[in-house]
Each structure stands twice: as C-alpha cells, then as structure tokens.
Protein backbone atom coordinates (compact mmCIF):
# COMPACT_ATOMS: atom_id res chain seq x y z
CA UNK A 1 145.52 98.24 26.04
CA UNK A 2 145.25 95.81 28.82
CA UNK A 3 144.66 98.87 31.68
CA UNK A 4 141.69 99.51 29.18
CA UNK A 5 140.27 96.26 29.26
CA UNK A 6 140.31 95.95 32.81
CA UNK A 7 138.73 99.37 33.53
CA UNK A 8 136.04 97.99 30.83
CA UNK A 9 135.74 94.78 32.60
CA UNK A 10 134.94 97.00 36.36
CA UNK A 11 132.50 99.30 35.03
CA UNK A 12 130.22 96.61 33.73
CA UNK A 13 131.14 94.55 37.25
CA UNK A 14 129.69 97.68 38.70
CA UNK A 15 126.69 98.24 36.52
CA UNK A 16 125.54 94.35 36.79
CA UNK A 17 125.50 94.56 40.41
CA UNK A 18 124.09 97.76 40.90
CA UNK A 19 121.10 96.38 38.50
CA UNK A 20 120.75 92.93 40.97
CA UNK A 21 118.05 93.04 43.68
CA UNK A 22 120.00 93.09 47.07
CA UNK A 23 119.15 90.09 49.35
CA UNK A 24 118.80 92.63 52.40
CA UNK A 25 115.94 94.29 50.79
CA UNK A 26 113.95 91.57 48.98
CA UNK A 27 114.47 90.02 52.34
CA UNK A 28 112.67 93.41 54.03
CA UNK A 29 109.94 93.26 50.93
CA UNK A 30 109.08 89.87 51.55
CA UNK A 31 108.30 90.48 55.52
CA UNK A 32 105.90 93.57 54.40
CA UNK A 33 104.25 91.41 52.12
CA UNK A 34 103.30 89.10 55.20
CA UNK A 35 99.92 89.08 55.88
CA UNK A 36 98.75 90.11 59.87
CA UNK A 37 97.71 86.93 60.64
CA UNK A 38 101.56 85.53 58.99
CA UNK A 39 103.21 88.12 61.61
CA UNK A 40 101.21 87.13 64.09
CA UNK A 41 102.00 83.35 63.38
CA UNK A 42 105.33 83.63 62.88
CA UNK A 43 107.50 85.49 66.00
CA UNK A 44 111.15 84.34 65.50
CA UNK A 45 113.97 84.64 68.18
CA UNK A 46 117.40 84.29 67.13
CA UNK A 47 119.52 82.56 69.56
CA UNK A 48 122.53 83.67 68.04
CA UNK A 49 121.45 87.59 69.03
CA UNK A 50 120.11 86.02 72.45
CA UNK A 51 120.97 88.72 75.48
CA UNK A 52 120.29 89.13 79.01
CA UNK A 53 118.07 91.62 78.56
CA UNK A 54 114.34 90.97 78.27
CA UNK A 55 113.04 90.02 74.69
CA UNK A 56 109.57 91.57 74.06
CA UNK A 57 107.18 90.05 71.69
CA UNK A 58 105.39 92.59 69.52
CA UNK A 59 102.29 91.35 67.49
CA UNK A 60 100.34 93.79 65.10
CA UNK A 61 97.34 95.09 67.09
CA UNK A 62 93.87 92.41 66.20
CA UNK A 63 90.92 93.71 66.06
CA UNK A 64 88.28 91.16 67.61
CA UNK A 65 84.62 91.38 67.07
CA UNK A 66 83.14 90.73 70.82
CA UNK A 67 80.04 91.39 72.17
CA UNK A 68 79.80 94.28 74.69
CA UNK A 69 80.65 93.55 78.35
CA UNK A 70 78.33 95.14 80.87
CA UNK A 71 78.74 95.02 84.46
CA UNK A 72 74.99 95.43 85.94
CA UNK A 73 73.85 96.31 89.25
CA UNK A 74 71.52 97.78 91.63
CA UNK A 75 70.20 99.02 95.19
CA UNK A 76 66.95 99.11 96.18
CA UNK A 77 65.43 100.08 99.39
CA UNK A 78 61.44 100.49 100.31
CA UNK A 79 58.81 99.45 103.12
CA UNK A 80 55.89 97.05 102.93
CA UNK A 81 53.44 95.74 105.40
CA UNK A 82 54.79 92.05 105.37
CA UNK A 83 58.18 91.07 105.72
CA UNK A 84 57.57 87.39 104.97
CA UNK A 85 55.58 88.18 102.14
CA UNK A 86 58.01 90.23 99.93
CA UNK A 87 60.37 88.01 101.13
CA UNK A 88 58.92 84.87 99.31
CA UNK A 89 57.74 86.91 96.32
CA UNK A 90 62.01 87.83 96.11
CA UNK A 91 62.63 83.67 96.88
CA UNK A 92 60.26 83.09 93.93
CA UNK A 93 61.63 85.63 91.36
CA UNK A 94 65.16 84.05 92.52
CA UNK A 95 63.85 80.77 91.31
CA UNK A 96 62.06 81.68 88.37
CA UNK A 97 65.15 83.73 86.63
CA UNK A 98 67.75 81.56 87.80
CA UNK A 99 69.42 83.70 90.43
CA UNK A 100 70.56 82.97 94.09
CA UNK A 101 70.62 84.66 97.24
CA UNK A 102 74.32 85.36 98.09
CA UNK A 103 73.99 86.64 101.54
CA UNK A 104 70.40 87.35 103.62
CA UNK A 105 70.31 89.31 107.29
CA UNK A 106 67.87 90.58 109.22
CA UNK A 107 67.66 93.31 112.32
CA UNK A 108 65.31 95.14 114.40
CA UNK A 109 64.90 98.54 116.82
CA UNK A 110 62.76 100.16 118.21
CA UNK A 111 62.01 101.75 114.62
CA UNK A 112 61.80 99.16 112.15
CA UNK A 113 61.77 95.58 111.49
CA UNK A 114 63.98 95.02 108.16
CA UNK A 115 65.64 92.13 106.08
CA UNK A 116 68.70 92.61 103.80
CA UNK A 117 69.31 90.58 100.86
CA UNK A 118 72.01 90.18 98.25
CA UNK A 119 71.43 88.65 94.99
CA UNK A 120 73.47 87.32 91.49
CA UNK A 121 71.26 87.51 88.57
CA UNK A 122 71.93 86.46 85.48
CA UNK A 123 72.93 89.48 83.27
CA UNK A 124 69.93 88.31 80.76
CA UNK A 125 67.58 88.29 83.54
CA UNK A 126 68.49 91.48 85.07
CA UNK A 127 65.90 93.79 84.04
CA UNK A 128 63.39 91.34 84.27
CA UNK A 129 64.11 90.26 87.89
CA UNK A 130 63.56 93.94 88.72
CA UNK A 131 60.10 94.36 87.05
CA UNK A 132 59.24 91.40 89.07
CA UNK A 133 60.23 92.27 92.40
CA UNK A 134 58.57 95.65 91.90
CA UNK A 135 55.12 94.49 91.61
CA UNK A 136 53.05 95.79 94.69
CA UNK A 137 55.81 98.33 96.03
CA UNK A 138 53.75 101.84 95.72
CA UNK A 139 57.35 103.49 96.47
CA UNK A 140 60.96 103.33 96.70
CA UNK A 141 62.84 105.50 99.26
CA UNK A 142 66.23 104.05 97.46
CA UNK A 143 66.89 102.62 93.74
CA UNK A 144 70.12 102.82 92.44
CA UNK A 145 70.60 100.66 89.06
CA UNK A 146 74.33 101.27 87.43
CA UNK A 147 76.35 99.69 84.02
CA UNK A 148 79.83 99.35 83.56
CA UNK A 149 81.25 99.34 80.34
CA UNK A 150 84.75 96.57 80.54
CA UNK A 151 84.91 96.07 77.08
CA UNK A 152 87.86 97.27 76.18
CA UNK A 153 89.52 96.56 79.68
CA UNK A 154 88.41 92.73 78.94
CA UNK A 155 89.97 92.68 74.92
CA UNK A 156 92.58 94.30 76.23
CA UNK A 157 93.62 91.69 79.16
CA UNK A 158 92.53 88.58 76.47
CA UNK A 159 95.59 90.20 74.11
CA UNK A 160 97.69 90.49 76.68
CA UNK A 161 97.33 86.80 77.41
CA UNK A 162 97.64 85.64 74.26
CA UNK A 163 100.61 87.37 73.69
CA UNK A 164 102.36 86.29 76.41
CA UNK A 165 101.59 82.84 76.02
CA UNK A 166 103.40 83.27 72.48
CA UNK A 167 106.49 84.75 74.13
CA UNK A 168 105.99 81.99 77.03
CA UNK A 169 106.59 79.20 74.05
CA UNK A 170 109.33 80.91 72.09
CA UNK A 171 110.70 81.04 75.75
CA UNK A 172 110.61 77.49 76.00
CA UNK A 173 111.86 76.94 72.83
CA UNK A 174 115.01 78.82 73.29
CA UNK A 175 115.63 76.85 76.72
CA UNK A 176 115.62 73.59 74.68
CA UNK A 177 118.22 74.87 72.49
CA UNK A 178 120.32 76.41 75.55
CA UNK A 179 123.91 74.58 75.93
CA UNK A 180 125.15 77.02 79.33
CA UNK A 181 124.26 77.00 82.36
CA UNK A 182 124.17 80.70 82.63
CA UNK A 183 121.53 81.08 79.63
CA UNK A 184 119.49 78.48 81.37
CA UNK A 185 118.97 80.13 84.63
CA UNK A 186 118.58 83.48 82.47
CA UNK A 187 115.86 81.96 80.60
CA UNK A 188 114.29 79.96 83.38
CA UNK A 189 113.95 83.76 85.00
CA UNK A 190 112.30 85.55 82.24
CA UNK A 191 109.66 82.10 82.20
CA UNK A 192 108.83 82.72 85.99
CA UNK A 193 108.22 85.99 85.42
CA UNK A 194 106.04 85.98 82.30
CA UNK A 195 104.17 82.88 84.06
CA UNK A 196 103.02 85.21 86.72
CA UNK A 197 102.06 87.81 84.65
CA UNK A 198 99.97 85.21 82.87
CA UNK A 199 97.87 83.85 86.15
CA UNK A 200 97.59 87.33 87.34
CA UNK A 201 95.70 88.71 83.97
CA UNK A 202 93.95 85.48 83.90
CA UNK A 203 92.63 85.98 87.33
CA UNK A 204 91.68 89.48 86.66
CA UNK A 205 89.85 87.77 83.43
CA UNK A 206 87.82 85.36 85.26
CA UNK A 207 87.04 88.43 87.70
CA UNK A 208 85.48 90.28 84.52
CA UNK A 209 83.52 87.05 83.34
CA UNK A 210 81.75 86.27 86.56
CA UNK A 211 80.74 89.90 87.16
CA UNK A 212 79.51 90.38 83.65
CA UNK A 213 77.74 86.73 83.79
CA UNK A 214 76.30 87.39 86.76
CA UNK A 215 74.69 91.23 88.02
CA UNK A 216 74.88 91.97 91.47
CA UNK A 217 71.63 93.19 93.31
CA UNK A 218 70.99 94.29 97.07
CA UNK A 219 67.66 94.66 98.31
CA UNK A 220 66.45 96.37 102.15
CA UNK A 221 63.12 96.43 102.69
CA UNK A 222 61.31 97.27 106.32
CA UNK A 223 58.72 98.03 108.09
CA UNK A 224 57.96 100.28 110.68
CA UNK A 225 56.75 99.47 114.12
CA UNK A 226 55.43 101.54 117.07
CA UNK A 227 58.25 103.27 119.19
CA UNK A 228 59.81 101.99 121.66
CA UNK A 229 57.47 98.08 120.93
CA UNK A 230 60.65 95.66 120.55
CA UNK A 231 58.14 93.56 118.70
CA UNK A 232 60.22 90.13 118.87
CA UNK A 233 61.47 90.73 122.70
CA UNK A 234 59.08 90.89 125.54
CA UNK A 235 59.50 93.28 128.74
CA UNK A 236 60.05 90.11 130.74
CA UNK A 237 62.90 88.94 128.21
CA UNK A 238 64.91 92.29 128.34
CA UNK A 239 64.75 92.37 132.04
CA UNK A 240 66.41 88.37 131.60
CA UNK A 241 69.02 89.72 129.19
CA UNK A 242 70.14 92.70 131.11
CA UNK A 243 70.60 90.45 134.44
CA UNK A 244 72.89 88.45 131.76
CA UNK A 245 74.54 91.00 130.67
CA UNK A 246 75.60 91.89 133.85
CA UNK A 247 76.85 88.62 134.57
CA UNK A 248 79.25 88.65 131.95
CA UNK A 249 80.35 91.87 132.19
CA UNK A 250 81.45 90.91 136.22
CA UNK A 251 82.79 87.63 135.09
CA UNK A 252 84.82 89.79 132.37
CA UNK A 253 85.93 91.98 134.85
CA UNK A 254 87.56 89.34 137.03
CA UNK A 255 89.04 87.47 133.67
CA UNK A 256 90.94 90.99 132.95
CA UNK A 257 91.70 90.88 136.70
CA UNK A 258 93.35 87.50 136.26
CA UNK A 259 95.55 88.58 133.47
CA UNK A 260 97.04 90.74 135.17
CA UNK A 261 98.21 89.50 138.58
CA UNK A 262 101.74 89.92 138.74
CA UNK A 263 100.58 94.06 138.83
CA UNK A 264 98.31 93.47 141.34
CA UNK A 265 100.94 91.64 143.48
CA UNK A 266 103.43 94.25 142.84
CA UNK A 267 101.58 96.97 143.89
CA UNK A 268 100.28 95.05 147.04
CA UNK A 269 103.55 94.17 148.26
CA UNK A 270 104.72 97.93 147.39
CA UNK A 271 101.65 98.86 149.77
CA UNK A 272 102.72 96.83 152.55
CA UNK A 273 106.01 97.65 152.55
CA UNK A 274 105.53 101.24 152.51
CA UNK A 275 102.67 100.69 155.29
CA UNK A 276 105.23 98.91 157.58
CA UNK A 277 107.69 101.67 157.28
CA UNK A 278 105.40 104.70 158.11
CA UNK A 279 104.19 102.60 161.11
CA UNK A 280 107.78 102.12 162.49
CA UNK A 281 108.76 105.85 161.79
CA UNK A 282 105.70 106.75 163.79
CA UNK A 283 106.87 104.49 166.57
CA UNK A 284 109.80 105.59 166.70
CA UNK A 285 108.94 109.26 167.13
CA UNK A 286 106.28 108.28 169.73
CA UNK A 287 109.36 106.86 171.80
CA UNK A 288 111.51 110.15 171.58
CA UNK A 289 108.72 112.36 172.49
C-alpha cells in the first residue's frame, strides 16, 4: 500500500512540473519579445563569463533614413583671349557662391600663356558655379564632371562608431568592477585597441563630410601666343639669365669639387708618386746604358 502511494505521489510530481513554464525558456521568450531599439539599449557583459579573448558587441542592424552623399567634381580646360579677364569672372563666381580658391599657378612657353586654378564649392552650388563660369567660353577642349555615391560607405562607418563606442563603455564598465591585476591590463588592452579603431573611422568620417560638403573643381584655361614670342621675357632678359645660369652652374661645379677633396688629394698624391718612380727608373737605365 505504501509503495503505491509513493509511486502516486511521483507521477503527479512529474506531471506538475512538466506542466510549469521553465525559467530557461520564459527567460529566452522574454529577450525575443525585446523590441530593436531594447537590444540595442541594453548590451550586457557578464563578468563572471569574462575571458581573455575579445568580447564582440553585436547590435541588430538600424536602418537610418539619411540623405544621399555625393562626392562632386570636375575638370575643365579651354582658351580665351584674356587671361585676366576669365580670371576675375572665376574670382567673382568664387565670391558669389561661396567657394574659395584652394591653390592658383600660372606658366608660360613658347606656346601658350595659361593659369591653373583649384576650387571647393559648396556641393549646393556646384552646378551653378559651372553655368557661371561657362558664360562666354564658345568651347571646351576638356570637361570632365564626375559623382560619387558614399552613402552606404558613410552609414556604414557612422554604425561602426556607434557600436564601438557601446563596447568602449561596457569596456569601462567591466574595468571598474575588475579586482586583478591581470584582468586590468587585459581590459586596459582591448580599450586601446577599440580607441584606435574609433579615431581611425572617425577620421575617415570627417574625410567623407568635407568632400561631400565641399566639391572639388580644377580649371586650365590658356591662350596661345606666336611661336617662339616669350611674351613676358625680352631677348635682352634671356641673354641676362643664361649668363646666370652659367654662373651657377660653375659655382656648382666647384661646390661638388669641394665635397670631395680627400679624392682629389688621393689621386694627386697617387700621381706624384707614380711620376717620381718612372722618372728614377728612367734614370737609372740612362746610367747603365
């Protein structure tokens, strides 16, 4: 009677637990009932299962509505009658959409007179910088205009931030909870790395931003002059620079001369030497014969 009662009393032990909810998985159906922006609040490291190797951070992919990032620019090469000219008519498009001449040079041969110059524009202002400088130029022997599509390299570099500077503070968190010396130094490791992983995508993000902010434009324009006319140097004043030229290239020659001496004396001494001895051989064979 009593071996009945307790194999009674086990079977409905087993049934009532087999009927209860088990904590494991109304633990796991609670964490897929998060919300994506709960996960993404909420990254937990347990210290307790704390190893040497290197914790990764995994946050559910965001999608971000962002504008499209365009990297604009252009080429341009033509002639015109007036150097000057164009070149103010560029200065006053500069001023009027906000740009500013980067870099500006200027040569000359016996060809051509031309002026280089290399603008940022405004990436609003792009086009319309372009319709201005074109007024008056009847043709263009070179116009290149080019867009680069970064959007998804520049989302993908602002996620990448922002997720290590989550793992960055759950880093520091687990340092102020560190009692060894060992798990310290560990940690402190893993910080120094993920800090420079940080400054280098941030630099590569401020790269992106300045180029998309700002389009990039070079513009060569010339004009032709009569063959063989340096138009800027007289005869008189190549005849002066050649006689210069001259003089520095002597006055380089004896610099080189000076930097090397102990050869020279070497091979002076070596001469004399060997002079000497040929002399006295000859002497000495004019006094047997």
């Amino acid at each position: 009677m009593k071996t009945a009662v307790l194999i009674y009393t086990i079977l409905i032990s087993l049934f009532v637990s087999c009927n209860q909810p088990d904590a494991n998985a109304e633990s796991a159906i609670q964490m897929v009932s998060l919300s994506a922006a709960d996960t993404a609040a909420v990254a937990v490291i347990d210290q307790e299962t704390y190893s040497n190797d290197k914790m990764e951070l995994k946050l559910p992919p965001k999608v971000e509505n962002i504008e499209s990032k365009i990297i604009k620019s252009g080429n341009f090469r033509f002639q015109t009658d007036d150097l000057d000219k164009t070149y103010n008519q560029i200065l006053s498009a500069t001023k009027k959409y906000k740009s500013f001449i980067k870099n500006d040079s200027q040569s000359n041969d016996d060809y051509q007179l031309s002026r280089t110059v290399y603008i940022r524009i405004p990436n609003e202002n792009f086009d319309a910088f372009i319709s201005e400088i074109s007024k008056g130029v009847s043709y263009f022997d070179r116009k290149d205009i080019s867009s680069e599509d970064v959007t998804e390299e520049y989302i993908d570099v602002v996620s990448r931030i922002k997720t290590k500077k989550v793992l960055e503070e759950r880093y520091y968190e687990l340092l102020k909870k560190a009692t060894k010396v060992s798990e310290m130094l560990e940690i402190e490791k893993q910080l120094s790395e993920i800090r420079e992983e940080i400054e280098a995508k941030e630099g590569r993000l401020k790269y992106l931003q300045n180029k998309v902010a700002m389009s990039t434009l070079t513009l060569e324009f010339y004009k032709p002059i009569a063959k063989g006319s340096k138009a800027t140097v007289s005869y008189g004043g190549r005849i002066g620079n050649a006689i210069v030229s001259g003089f520095n290239g002597i006055t380089n020659f004896f610099i080189t001369l000076l930097g090397i001496w102990p050869v020279i004396v070497t091979l002076v001494v070596l001469f004399i030497l060997i002079r000497k001895r040929f002399k006295r051989k000859n002497k000495n064979d004019v006094i047997e014969n």
